[in-house]
PDB file of N, CA and C in Angstrom:
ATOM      1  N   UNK A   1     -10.213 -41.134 -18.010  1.00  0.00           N
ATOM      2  CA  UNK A   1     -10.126 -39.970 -18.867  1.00  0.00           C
ATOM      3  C   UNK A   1     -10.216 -38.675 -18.042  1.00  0.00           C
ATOM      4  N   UNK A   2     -11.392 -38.663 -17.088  1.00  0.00           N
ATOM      5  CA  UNK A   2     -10.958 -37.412 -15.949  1.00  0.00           C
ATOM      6  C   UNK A   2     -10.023 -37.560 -15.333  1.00  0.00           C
ATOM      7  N   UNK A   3      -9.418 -38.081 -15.042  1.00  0.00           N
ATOM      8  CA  UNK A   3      -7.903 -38.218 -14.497  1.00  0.00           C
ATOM      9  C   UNK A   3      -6.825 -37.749 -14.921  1.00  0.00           C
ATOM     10  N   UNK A   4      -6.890 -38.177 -16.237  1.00  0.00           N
ATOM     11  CA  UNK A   4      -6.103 -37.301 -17.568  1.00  0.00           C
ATOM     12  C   UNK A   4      -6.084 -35.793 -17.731  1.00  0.00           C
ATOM     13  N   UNK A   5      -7.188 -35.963 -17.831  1.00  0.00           N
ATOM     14  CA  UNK A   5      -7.723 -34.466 -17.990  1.00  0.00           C
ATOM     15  C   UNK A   5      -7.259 -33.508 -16.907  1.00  0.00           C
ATOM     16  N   UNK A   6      -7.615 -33.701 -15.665  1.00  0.00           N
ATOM     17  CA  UNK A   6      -7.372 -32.744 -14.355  1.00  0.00           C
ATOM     18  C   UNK A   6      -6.225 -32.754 -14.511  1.00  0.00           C
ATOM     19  N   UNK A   7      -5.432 -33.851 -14.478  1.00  0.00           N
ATOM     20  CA  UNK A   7      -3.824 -33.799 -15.103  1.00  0.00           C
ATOM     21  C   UNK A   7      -3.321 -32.492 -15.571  1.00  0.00           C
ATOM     22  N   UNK A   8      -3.890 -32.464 -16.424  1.00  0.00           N
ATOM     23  CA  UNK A   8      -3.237 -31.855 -17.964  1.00  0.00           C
ATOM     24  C   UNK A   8      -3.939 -30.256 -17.315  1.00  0.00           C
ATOM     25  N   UNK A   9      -4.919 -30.041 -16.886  1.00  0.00           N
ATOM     26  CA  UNK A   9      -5.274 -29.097 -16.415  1.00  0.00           C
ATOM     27  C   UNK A   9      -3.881 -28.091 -15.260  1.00  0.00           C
ATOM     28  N   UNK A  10      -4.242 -29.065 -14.173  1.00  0.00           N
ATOM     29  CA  UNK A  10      -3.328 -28.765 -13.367  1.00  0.00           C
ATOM     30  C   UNK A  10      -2.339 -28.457 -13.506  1.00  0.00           C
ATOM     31  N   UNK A  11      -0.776 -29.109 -14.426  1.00  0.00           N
ATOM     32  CA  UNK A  11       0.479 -28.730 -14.995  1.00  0.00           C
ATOM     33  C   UNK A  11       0.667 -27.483 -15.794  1.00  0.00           C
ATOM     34  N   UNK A  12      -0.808 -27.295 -16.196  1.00  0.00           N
ATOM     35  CA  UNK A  12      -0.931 -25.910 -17.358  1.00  0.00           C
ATOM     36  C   UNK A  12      -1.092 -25.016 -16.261  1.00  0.00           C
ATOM     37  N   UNK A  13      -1.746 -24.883 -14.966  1.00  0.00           N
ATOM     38  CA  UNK A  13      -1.950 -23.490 -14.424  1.00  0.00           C
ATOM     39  C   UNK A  13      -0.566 -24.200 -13.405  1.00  0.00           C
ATOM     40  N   UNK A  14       0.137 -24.970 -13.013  1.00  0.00           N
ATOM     41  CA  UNK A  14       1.193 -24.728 -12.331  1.00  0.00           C
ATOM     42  C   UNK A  14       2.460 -23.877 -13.191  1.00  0.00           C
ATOM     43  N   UNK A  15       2.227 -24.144 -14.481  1.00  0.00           N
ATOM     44  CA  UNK A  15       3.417 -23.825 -15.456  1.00  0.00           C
ATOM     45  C   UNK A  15       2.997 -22.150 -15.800  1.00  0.00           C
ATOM     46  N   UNK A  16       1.425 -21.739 -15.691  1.00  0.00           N
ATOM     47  CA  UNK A  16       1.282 -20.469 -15.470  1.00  0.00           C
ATOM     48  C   UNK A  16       1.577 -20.000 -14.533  1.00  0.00           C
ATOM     49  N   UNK A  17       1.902 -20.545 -13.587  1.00  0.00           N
ATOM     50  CA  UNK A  17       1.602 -19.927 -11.895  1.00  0.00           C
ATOM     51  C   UNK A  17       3.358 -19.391 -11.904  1.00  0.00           C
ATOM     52  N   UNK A  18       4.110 -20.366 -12.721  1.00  0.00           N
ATOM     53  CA  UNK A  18       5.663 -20.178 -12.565  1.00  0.00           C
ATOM     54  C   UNK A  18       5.979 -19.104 -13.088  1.00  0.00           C
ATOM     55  N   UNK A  19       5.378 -18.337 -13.839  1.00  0.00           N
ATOM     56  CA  UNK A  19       6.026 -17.427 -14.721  1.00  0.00           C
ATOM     57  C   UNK A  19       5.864 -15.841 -13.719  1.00  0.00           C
ATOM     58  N   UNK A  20       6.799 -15.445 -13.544  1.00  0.00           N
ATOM     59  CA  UNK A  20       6.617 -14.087 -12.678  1.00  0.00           C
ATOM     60  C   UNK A  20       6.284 -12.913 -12.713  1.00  0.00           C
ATOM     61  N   UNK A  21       6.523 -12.915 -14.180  1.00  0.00           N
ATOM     62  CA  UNK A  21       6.100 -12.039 -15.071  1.00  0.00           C
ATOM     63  C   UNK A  21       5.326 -12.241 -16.632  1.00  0.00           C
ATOM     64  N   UNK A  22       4.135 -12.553 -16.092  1.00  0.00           N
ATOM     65  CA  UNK A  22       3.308 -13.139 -17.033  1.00  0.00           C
ATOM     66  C   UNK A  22       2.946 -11.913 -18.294  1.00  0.00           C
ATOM     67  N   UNK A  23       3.357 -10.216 -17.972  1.00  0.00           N
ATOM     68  CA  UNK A  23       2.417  -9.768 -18.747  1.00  0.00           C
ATOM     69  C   UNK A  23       4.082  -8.648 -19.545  1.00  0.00           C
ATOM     70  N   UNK A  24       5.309  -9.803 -18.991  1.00  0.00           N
ATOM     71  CA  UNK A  24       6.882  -9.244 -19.496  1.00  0.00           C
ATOM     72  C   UNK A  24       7.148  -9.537 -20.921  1.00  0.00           C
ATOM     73  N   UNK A  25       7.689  -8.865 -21.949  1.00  0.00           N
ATOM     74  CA  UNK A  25       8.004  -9.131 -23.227  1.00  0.00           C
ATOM     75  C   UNK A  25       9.721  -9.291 -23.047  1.00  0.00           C
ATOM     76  N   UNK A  26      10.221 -10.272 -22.594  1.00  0.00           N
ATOM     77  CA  UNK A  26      12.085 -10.812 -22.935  1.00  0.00           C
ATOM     78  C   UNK A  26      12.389  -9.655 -23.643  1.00  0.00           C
ATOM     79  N   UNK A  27      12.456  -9.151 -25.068  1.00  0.00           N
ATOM     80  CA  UNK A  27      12.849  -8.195 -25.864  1.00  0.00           C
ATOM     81  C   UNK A  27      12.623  -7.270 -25.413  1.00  0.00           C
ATOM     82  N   UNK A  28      11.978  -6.716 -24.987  1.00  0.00           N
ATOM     83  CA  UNK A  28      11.434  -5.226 -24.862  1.00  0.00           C
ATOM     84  C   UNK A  28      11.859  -4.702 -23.551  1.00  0.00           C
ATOM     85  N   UNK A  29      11.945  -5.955 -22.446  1.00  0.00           N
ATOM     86  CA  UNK A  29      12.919  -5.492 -21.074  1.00  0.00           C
ATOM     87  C   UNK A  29      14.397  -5.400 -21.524  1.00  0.00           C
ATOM     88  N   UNK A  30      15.143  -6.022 -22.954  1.00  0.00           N
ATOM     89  CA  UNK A  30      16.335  -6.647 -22.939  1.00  0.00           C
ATOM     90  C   UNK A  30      16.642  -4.642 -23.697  1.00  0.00           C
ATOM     91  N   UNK A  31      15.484  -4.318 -24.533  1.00  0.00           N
ATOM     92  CA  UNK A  31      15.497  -2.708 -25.078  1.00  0.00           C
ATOM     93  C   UNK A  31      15.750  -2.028 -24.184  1.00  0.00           C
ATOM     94  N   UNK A  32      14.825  -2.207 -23.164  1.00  0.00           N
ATOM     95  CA  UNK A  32      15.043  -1.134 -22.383  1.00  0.00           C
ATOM     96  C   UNK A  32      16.538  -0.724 -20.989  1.00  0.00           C
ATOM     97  N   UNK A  33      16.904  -2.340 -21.358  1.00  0.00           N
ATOM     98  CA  UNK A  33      17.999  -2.445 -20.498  1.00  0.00           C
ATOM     99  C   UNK A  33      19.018  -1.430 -21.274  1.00  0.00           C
ATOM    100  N   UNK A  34      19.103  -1.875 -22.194  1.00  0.00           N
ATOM    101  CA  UNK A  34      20.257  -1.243 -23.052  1.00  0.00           C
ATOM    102  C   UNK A  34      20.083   0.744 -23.471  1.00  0.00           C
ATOM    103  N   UNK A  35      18.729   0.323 -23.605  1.00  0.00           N
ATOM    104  CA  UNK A  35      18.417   1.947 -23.876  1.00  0.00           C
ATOM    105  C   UNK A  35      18.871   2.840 -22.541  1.00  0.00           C
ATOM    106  N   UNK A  36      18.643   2.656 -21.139  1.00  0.00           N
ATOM    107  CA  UNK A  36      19.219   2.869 -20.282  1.00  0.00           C
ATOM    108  C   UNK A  36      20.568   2.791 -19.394  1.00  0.00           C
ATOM    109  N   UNK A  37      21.222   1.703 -20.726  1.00  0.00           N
ATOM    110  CA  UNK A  37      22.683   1.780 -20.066  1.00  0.00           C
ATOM    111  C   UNK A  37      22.919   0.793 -18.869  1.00  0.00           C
ATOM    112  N   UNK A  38      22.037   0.155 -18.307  1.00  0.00           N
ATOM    113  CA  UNK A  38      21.786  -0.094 -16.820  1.00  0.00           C
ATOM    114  C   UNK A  38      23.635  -1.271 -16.154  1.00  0.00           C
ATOM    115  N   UNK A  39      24.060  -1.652 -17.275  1.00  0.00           N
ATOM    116  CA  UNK A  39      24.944  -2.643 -17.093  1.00  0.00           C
ATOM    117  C   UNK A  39      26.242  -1.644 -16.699  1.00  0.00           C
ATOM    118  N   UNK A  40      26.552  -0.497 -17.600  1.00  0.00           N
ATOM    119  CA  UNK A  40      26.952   0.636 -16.960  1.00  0.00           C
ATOM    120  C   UNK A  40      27.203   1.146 -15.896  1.00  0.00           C
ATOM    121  N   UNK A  41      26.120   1.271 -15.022  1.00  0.00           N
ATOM    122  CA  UNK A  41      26.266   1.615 -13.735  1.00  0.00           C
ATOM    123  C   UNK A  41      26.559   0.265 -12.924  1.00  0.00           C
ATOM    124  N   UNK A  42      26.044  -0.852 -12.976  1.00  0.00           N
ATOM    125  CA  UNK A  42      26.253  -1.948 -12.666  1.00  0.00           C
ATOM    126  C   UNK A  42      27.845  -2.128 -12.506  1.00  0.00           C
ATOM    127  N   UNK A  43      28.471  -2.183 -13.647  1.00  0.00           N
ATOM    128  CA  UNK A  43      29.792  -2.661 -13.568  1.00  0.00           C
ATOM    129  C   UNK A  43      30.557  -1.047 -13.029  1.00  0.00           C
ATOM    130  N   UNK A  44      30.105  -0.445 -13.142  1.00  0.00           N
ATOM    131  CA  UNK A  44      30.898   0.977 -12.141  1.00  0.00           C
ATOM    132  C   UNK A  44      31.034   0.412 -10.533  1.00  0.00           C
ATOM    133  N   UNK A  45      29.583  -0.343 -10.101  1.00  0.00           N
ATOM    134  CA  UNK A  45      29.614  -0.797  -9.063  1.00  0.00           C
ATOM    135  C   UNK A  45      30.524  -1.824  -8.444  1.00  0.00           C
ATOM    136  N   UNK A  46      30.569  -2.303  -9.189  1.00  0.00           N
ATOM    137  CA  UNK A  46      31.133  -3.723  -8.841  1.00  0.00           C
ATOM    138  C   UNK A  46      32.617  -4.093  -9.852  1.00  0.00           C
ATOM    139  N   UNK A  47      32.789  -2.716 -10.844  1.00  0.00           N
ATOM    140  CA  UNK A  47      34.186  -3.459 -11.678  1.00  0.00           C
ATOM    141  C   UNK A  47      33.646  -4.553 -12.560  1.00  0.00           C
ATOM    142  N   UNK A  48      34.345  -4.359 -13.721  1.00  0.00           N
ATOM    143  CA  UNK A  48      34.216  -5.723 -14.587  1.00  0.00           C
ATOM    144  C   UNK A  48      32.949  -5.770 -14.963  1.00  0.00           C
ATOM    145  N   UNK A  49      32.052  -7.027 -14.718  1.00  0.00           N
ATOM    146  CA  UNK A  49      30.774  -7.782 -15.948  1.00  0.00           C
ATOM    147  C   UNK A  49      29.522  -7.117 -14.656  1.00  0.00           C
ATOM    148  N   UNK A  50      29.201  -6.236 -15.179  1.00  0.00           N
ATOM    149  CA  UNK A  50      28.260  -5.624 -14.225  1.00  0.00           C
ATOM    150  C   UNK A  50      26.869  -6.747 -14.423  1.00  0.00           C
ATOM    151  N   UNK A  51      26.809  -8.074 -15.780  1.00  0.00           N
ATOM    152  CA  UNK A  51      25.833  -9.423 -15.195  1.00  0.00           C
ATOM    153  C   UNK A  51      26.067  -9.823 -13.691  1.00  0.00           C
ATOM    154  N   UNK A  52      27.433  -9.719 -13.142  1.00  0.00           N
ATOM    155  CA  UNK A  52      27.338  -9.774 -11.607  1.00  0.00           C
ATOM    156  C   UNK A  52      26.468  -9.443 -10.337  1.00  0.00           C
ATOM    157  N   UNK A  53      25.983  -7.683 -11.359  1.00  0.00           N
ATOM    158  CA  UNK A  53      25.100  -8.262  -9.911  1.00  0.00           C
ATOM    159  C   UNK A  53      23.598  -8.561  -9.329  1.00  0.00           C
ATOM    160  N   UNK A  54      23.269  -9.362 -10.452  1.00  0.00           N
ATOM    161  CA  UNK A  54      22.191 -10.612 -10.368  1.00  0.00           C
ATOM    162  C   UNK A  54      22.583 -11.767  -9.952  1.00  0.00           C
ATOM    163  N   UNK A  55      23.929 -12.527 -10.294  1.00  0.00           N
ATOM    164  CA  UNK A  55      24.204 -13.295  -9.063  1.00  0.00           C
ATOM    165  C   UNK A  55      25.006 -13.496  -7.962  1.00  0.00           C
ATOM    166  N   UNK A  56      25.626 -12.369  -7.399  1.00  0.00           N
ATOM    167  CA  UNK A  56      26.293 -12.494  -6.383  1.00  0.00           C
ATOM    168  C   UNK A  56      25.538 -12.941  -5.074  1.00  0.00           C
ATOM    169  N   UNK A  57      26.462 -13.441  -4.511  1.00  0.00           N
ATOM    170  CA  UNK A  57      25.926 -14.090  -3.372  1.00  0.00           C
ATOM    171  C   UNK A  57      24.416 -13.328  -2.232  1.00  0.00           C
ATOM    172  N   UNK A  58      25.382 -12.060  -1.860  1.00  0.00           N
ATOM    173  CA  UNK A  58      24.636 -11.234  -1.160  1.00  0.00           C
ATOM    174  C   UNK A  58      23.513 -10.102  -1.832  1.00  0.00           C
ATOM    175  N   UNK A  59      22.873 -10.795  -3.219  1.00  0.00           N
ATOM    176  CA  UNK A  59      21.627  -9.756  -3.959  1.00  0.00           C
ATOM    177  C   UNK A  59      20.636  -9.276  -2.775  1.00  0.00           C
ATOM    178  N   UNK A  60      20.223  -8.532  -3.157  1.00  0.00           N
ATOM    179  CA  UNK A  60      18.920  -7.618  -2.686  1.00  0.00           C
ATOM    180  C   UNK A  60      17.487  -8.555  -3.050  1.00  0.00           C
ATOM    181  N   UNK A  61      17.725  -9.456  -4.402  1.00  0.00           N
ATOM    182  CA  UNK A  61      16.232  -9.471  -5.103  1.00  0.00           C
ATOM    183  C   UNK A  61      16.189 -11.141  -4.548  1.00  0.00           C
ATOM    184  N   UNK A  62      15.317 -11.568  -4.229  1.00  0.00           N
ATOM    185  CA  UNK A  62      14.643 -13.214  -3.941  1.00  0.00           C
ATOM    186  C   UNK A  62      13.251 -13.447  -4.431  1.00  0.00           C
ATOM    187  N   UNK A  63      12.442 -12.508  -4.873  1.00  0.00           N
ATOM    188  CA  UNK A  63      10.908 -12.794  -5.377  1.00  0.00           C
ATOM    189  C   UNK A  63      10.828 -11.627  -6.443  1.00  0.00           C
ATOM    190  N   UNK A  64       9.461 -11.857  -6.850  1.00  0.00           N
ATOM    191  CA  UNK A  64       9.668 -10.999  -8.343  1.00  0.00           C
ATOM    192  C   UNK A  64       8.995  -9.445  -7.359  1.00  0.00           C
ATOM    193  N   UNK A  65       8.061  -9.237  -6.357  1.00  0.00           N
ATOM    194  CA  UNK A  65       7.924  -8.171  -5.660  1.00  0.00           C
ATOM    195  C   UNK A  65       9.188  -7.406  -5.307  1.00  0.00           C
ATOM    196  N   UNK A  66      10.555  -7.972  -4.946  1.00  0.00           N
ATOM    197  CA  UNK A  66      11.495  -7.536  -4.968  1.00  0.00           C
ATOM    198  C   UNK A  66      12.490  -6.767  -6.099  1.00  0.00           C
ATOM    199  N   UNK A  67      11.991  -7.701  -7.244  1.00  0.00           N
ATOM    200  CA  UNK A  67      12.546  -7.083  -8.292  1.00  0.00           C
ATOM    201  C   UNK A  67      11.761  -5.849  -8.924  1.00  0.00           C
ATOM    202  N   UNK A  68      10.815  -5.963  -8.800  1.00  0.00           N
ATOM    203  CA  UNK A  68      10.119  -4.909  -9.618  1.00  0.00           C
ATOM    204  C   UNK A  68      10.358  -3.646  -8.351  1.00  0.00           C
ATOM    205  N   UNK A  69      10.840  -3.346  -6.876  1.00  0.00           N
ATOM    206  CA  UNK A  69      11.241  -2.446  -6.089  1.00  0.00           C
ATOM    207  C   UNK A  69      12.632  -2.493  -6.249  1.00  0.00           C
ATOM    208  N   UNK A  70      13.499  -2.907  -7.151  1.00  0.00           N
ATOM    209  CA  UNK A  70      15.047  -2.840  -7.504  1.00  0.00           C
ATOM    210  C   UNK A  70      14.833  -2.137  -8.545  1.00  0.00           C
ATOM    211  N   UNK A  71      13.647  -2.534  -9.642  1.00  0.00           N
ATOM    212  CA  UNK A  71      13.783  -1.649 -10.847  1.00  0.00           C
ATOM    213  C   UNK A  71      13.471  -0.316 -10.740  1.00  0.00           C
ATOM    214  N   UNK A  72      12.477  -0.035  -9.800  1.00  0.00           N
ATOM    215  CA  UNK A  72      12.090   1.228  -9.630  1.00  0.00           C
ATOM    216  C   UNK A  72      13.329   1.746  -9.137  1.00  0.00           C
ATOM    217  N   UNK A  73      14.086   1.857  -8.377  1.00  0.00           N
ATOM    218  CA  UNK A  73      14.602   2.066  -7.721  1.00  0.00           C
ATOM    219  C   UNK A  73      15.946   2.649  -8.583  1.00  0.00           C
ATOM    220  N   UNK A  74      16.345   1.657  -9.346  1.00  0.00           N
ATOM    221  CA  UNK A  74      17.655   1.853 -10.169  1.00  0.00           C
ATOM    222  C   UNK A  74      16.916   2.381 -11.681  1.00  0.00           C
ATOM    223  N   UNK A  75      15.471   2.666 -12.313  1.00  0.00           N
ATOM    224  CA  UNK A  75      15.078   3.614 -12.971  1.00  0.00           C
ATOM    225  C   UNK A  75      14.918   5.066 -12.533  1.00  0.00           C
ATOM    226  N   UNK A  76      15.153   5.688 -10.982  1.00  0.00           N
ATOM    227  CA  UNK A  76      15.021   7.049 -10.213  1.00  0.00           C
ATOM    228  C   UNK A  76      16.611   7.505 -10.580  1.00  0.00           C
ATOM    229  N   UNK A  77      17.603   5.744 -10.261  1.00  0.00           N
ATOM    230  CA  UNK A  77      18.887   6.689 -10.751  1.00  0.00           C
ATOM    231  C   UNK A  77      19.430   6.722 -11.824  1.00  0.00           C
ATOM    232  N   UNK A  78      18.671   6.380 -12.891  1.00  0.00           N
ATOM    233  CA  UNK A  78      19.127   6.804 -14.483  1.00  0.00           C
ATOM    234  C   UNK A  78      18.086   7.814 -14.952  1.00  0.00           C
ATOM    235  N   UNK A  79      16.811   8.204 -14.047  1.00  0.00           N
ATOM    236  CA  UNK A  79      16.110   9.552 -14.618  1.00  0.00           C
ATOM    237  C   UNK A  79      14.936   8.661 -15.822  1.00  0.00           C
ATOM    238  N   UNK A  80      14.821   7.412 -15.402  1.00  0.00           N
ATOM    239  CA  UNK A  80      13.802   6.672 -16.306  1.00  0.00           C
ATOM    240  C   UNK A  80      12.031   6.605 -15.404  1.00  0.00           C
ATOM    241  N   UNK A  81      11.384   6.780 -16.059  1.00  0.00           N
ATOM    242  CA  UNK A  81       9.972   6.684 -15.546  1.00  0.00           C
ATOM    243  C   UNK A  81       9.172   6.042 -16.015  1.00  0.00           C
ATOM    244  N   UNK A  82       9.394   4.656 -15.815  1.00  0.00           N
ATOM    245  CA  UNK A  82       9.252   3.188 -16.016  1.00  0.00           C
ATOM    246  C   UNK A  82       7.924   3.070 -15.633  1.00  0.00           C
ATOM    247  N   UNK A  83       6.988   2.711 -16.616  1.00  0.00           N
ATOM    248  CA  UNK A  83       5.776   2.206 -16.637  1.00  0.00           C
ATOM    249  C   UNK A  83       5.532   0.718 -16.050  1.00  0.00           C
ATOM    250  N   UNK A  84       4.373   0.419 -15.248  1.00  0.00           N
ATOM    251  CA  UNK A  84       3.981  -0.961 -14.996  1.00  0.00           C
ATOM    252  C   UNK A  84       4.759  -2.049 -15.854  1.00  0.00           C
ATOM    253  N   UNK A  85       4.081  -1.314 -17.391  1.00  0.00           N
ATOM    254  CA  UNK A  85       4.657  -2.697 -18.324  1.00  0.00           C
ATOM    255  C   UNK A  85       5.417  -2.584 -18.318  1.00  0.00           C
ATOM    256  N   UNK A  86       6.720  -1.555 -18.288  1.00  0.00           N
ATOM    257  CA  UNK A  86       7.740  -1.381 -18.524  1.00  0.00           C
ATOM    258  C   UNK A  86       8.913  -1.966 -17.357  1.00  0.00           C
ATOM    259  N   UNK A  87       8.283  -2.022 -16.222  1.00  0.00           N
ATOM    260  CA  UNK A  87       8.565  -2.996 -15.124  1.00  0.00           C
ATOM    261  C   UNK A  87       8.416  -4.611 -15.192  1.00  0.00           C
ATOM    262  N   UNK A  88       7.407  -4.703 -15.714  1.00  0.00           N
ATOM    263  CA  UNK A  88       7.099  -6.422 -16.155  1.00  0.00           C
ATOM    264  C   UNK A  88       8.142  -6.441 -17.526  1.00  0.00           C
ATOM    265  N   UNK A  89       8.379  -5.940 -18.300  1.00  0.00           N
ATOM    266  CA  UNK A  89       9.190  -6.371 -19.253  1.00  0.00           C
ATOM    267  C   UNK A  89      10.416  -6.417 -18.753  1.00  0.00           C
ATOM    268  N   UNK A  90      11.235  -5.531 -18.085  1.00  0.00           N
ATOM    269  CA  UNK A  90      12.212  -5.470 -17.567  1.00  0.00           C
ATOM    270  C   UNK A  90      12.500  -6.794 -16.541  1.00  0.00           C
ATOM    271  N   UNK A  91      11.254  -6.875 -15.733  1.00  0.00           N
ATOM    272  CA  UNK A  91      11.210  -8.076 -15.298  1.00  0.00           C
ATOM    273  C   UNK A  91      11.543  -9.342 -15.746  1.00  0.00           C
ATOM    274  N   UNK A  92      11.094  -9.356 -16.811  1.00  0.00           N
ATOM    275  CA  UNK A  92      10.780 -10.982 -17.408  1.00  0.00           C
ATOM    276  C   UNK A  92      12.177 -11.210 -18.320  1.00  0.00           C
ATOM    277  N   UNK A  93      12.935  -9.888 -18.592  1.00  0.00           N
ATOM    278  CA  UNK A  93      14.278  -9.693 -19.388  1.00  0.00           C
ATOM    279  C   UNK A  93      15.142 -10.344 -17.825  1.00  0.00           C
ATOM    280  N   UNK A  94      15.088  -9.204 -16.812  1.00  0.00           N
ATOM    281  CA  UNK A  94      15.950  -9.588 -15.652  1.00  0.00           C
ATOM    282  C   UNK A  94      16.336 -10.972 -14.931  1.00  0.00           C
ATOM    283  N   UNK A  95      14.720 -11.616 -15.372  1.00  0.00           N
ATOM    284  CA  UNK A  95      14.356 -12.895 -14.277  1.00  0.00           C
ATOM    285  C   UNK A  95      15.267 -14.337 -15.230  1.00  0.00           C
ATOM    286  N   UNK A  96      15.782 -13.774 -16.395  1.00  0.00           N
ATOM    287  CA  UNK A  96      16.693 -14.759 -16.912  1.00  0.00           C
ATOM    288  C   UNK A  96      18.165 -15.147 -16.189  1.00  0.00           C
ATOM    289  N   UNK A  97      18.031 -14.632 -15.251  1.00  0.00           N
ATOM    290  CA  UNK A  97      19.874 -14.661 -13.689  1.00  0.00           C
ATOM    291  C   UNK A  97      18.867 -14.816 -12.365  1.00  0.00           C
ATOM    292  N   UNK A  98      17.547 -14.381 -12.231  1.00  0.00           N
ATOM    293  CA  UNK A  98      17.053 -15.054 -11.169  1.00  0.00           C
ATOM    294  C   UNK A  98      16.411 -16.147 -10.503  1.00  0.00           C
ATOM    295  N   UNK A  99      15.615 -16.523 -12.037  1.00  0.00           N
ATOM    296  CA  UNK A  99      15.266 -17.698 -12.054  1.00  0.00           C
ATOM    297  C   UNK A  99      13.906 -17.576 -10.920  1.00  0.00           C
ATOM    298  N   UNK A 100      13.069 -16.490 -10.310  1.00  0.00           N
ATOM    299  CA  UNK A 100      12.047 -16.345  -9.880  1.00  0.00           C
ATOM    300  C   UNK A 100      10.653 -17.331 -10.307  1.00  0.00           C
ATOM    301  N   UNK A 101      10.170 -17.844  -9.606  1.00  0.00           N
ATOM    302  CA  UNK A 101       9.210 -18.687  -9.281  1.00  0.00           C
ATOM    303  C   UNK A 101       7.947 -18.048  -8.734  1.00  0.00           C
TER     304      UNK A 101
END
């Protein structure tokens, strides 16, 4: 039965440990994407389905520390002043093409 148990323990904080953005609301990054246009400048960049460029080969982002210094970064050039949470939500909206661990 302790065996079980540590089990069941363990899979629950590995399955917490996975999430990158534990404190991201999906909706509320997916708001703020849109409220900012961000796909916009995206596809100015690159032409066409500006979802491109989350997976093109040569991205910038590989860990979620990376992403949350992409968001800042591309919130300076839409004039947005993106809160912590507002970074973790965006996050946890974004990390659906990165698949961050």
């Amino acid at each position: 039965m302790k065996l079980i148990t540590a089990l069941m323990l363990l899979c629950a904080a590995t399955a917490a440990s996975a999430n990158s953005f534990p404190n991201g609301n999906v909706q509320a990054g997916q708001k703020l994407f849109e409220q900012y246009k961000c796909n916009r400048c995206h596809a100015a960049m690159l032409g066409g389905d500006g979802n491109t460029m989350f997976t093109r080969t040569d991205r910038k982002v590989h860990n979620a520390t990376e992403l949350i210094e992409q968001i800042r970064i591309c919130g300076g050039n839409v004039g947005a002043n993106f809160t912590p949470q507002d970074e973790q939500h965006l996050g946890a909206y974004l990390n659906r093409y990165y698949n961050l661990k």
